[in-house]
Protein backbone atom coordinates (compact mmCIF):
# COMPACT_ATOMS: atom_id res chain seq x y z
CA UNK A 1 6.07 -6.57 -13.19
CA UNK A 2 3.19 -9.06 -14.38
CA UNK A 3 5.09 -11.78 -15.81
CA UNK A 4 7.01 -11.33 -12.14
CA UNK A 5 3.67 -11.72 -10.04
CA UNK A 6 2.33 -14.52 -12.39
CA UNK A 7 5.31 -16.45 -12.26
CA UNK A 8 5.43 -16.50 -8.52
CA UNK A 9 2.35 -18.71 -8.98
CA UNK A 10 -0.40 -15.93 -9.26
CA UNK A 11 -3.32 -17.25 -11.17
CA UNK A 12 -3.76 -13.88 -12.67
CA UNK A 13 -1.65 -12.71 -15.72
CA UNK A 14 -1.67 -8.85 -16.00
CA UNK A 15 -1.17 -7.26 -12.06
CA UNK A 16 1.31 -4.68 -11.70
CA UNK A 17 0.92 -4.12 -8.47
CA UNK A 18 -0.55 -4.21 -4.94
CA UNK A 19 -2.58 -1.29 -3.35
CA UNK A 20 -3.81 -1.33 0.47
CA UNK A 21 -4.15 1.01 3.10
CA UNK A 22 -1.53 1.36 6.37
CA UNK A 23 -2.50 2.36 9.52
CA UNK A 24 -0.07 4.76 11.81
CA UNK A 25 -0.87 5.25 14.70
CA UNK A 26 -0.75 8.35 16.61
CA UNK A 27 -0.53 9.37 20.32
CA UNK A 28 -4.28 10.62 21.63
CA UNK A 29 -5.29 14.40 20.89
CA UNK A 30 -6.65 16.57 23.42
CA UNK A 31 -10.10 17.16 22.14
CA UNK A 32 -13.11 14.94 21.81
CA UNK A 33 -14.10 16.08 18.14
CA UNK A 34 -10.18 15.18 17.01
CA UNK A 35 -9.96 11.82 19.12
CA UNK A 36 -13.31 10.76 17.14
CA UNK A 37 -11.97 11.65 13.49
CA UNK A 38 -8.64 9.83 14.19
CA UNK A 39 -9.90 6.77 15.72
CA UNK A 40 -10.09 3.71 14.01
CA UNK A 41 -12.69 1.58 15.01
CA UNK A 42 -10.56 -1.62 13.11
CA UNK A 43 -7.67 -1.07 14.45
CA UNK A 44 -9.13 0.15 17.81
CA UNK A 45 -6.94 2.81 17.81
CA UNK A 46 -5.99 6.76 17.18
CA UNK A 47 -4.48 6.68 13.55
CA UNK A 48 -3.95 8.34 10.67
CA UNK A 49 -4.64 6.38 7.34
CA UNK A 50 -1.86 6.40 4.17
CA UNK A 51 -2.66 4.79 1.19
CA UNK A 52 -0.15 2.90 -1.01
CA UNK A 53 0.69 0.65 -3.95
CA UNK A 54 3.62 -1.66 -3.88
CA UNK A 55 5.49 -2.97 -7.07
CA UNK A 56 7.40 -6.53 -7.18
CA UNK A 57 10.65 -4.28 -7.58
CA UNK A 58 10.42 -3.42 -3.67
CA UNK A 59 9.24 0.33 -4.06
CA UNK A 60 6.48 1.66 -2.79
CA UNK A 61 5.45 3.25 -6.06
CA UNK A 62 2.77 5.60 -4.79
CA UNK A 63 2.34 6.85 -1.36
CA UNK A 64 -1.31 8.86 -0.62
CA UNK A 65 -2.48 10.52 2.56
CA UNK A 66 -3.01 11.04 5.42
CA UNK A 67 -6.42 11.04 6.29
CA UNK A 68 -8.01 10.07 9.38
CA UNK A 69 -7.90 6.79 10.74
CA UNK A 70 -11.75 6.50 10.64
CA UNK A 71 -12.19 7.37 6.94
CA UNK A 72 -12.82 3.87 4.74
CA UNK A 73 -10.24 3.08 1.87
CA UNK A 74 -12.60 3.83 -0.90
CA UNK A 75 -12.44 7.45 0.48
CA UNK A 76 -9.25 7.58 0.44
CA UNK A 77 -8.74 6.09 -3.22
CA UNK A 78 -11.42 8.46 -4.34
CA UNK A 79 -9.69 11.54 -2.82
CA UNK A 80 -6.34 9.96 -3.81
CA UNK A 81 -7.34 10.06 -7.64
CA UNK A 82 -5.24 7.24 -8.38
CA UNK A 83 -7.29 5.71 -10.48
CA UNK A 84 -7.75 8.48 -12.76
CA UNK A 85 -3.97 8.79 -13.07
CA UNK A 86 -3.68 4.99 -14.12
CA UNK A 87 -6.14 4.93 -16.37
CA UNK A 88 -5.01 7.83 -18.51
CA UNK A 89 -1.52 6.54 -18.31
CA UNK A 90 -1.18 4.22 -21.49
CA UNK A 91 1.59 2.31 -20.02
CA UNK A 92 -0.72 0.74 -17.86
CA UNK A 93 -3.69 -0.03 -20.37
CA UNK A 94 -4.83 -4.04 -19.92
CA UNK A 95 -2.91 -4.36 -16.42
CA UNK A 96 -4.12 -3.91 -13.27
CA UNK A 97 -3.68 -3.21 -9.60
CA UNK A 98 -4.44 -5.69 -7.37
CA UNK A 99 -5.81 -4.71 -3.69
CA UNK A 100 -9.10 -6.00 -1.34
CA UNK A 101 -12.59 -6.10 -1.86
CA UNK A 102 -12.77 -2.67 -1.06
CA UNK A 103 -11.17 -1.34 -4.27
CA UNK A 104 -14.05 -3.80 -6.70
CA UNK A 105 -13.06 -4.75 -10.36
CA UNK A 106 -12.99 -1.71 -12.98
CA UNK A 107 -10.41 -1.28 -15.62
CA UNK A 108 -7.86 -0.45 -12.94
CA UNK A 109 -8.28 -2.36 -10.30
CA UNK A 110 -9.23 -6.43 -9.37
CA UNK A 111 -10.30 -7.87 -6.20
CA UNK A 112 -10.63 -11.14 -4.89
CA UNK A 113 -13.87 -13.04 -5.82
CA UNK A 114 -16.44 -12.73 -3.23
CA UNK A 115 -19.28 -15.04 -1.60
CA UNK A 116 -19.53 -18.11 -0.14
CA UNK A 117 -20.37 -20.43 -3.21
CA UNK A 118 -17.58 -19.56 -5.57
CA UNK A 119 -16.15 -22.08 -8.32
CA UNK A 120 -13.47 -23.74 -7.58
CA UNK A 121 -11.66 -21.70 -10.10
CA UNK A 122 -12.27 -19.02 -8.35
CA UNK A 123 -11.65 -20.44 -5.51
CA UNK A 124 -7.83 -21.39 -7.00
CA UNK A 125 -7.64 -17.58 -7.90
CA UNK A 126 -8.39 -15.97 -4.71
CA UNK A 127 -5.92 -18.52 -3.05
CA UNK A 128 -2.67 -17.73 -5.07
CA UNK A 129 -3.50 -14.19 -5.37
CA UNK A 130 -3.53 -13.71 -1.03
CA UNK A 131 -0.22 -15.70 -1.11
CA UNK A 132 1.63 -12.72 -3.80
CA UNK A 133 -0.34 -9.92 -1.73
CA UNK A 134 1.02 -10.33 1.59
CA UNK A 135 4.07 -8.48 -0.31
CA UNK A 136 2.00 -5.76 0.18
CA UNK A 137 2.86 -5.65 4.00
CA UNK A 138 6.57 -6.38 3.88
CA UNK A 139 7.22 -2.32 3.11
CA UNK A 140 5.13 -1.23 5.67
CA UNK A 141 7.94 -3.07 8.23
CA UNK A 142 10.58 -1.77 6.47
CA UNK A 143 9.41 1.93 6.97
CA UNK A 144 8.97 1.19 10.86
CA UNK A 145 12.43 -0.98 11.18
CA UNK A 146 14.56 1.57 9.58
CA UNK A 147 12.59 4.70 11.15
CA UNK A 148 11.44 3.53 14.31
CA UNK A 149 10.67 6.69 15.23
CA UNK A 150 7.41 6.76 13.03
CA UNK A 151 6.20 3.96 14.87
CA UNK A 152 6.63 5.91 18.45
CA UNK A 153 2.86 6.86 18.86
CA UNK A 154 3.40 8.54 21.90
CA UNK A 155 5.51 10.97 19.88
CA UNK A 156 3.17 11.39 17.78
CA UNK A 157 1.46 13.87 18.31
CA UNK A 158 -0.58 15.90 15.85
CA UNK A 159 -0.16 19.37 16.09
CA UNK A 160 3.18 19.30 17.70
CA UNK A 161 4.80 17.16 14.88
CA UNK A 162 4.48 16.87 11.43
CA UNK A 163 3.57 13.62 11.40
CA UNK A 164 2.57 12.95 7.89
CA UNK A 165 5.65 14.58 6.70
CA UNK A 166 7.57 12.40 9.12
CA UNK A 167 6.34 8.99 7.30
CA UNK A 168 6.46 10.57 3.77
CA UNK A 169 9.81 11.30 4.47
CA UNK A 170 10.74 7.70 6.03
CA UNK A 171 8.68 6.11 2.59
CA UNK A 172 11.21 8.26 0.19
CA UNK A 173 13.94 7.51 2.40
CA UNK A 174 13.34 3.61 2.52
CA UNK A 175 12.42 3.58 -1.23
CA UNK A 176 16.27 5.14 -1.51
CA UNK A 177 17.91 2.46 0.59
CA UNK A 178 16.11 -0.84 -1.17
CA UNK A 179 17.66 0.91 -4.45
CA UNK A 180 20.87 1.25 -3.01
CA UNK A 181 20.92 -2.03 -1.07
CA UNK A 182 19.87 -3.78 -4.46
CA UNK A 183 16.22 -4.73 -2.97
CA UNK A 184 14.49 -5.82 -0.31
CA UNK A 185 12.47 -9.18 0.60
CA UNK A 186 9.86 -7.91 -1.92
CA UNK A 187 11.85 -7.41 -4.91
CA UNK A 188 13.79 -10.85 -4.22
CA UNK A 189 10.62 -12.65 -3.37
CA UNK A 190 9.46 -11.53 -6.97
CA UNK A 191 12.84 -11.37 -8.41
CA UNK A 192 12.78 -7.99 -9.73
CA UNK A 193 15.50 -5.70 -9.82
CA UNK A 194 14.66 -2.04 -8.32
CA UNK A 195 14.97 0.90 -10.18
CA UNK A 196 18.31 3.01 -9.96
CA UNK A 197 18.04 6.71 -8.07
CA UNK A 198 18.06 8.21 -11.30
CA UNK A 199 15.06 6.66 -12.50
CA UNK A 200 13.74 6.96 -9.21
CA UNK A 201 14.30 10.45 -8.52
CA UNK A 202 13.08 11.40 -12.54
C-alpha cells in the first residue's frame, strides 16, 4: 500500500492509509437535549459522526461509530481505539496512517505540517500529500450512490431506524461490490488490486 501512495507522487514513503471522519446526516429529533448532541456546528447540521480509514485497494478497511455529530474526531479516535490496535499489530510497525491535523504525529499516525512559516520542504510535503488524500472522500460517494437511501435524512430518523446499522451495512455491502467489480476509482487511482471476498470476509 506505501510504495502505491508514494508512487502516486506522495512525498512520504511509509502511509498505508487514510483516516477521516464522515458526516451523515440525520432528519431532526424531537427533543432539545437530542437535537443539541447531534448537531454539528461544522457541518451546520443534525448528524451522526463515523470514523474511517481508507486503503489504496478501494476498501474502507475500518469503519468506527457512530457518535454524535457534535463530538470532535480525536474523541472519536480515542473511543475508537484504533490506534491501540495498529500499534500492537506488527504488520504495521514503521508505516503509518495518514489523516488531518486533528489525528497529530505519533507512531501511528502523521499529519500535515502546520503554521504559517513552514520550509519549503514542508511545504512540498503537505502539497502532494492533500492531492493522495482526497482518496479519502471518493468511498464516502460510493456508500451514498449505491445506497441512496443512507443519504435520505428525512428518513432518518433516530429512534425509528437503525440508522447506524443502516450505513454499516451499506460500508460492508459497498466494500463487497468494489471486490467484485475489480475496484473502484480509489484502487485504480492507486493501482491496487482489492482483496478477494475470501480475504475479505476472513
Amino acid at each position: 500500500f506505501s510504495q502505491a501512495i508514494y508512487d502516486q507522487g506522495a512525498e512520504l514513503d511509509r502511509i498505508w492509509g487514510f483516516v477521516d471522519g464522515t458526516v451523515r446526516g440525520i432528519c431532526r429529533p424531537g427533543g432539545a437535549r437530542e437535537q443539541q448532541s447531534v448537531y454539528s456546528d461544522h457541518k451546520r447540521k443534525h448528524a451522526l459522526k463515523f470514523q474511517t480509514v481508507v486503503t489504496p485497494d478501494g476498501m474502507i478497511f475500518h469503519l468506527h461509530g457512530p457518535a454524535e455529530g457534535r463530538r470532535h474526531d480525536i474523541l472519536l479516535l480515542r473511543e475508537s481505539g484504533l490506534e491501540e490496535r495498529v500499534r500492537r499489530d506488527g504488520r504495521f510497525q514503521g508505516y503509518f496512517v495518514y489523516g488531518d491535523q486533528a489525528y497529530g504525529r505519533t507512531d501511528v499516525f502523521v499529519s500535515p505540517f502546520k503554521g504559517s512559516s513552514l520550509t519549503p520542504a514542508q511545504a512540498a510535503i503537505n502539497a502532494s500529500m492533500s492531492k493522495v488524500r482526497t482518496s479519502v472522500e471518493w468511498p464516502y460517494g460510493q456508500v451514498v450512490n449505491y445506497w441512496a437511501g443512507v443519504d435520505y435524512k428525512r428518513k432518518m430518523c433516530l429512534g425509528e431506524v437503525p440508522v447506524a446499522k443502516l450505513y454499516k451495512t451499506a460500508v460492508v455491502l459497498t466494500n463487497c461490490i468494489t471486490i467484485l467489480r475489480g475496484g473502484n476509482n480509489n484502487s485504480r487511482y492507486f493501482g491496487v488490486e482489492p482483496p478477494s471476498l475470501e480475504s475479505y470476509f476472513s
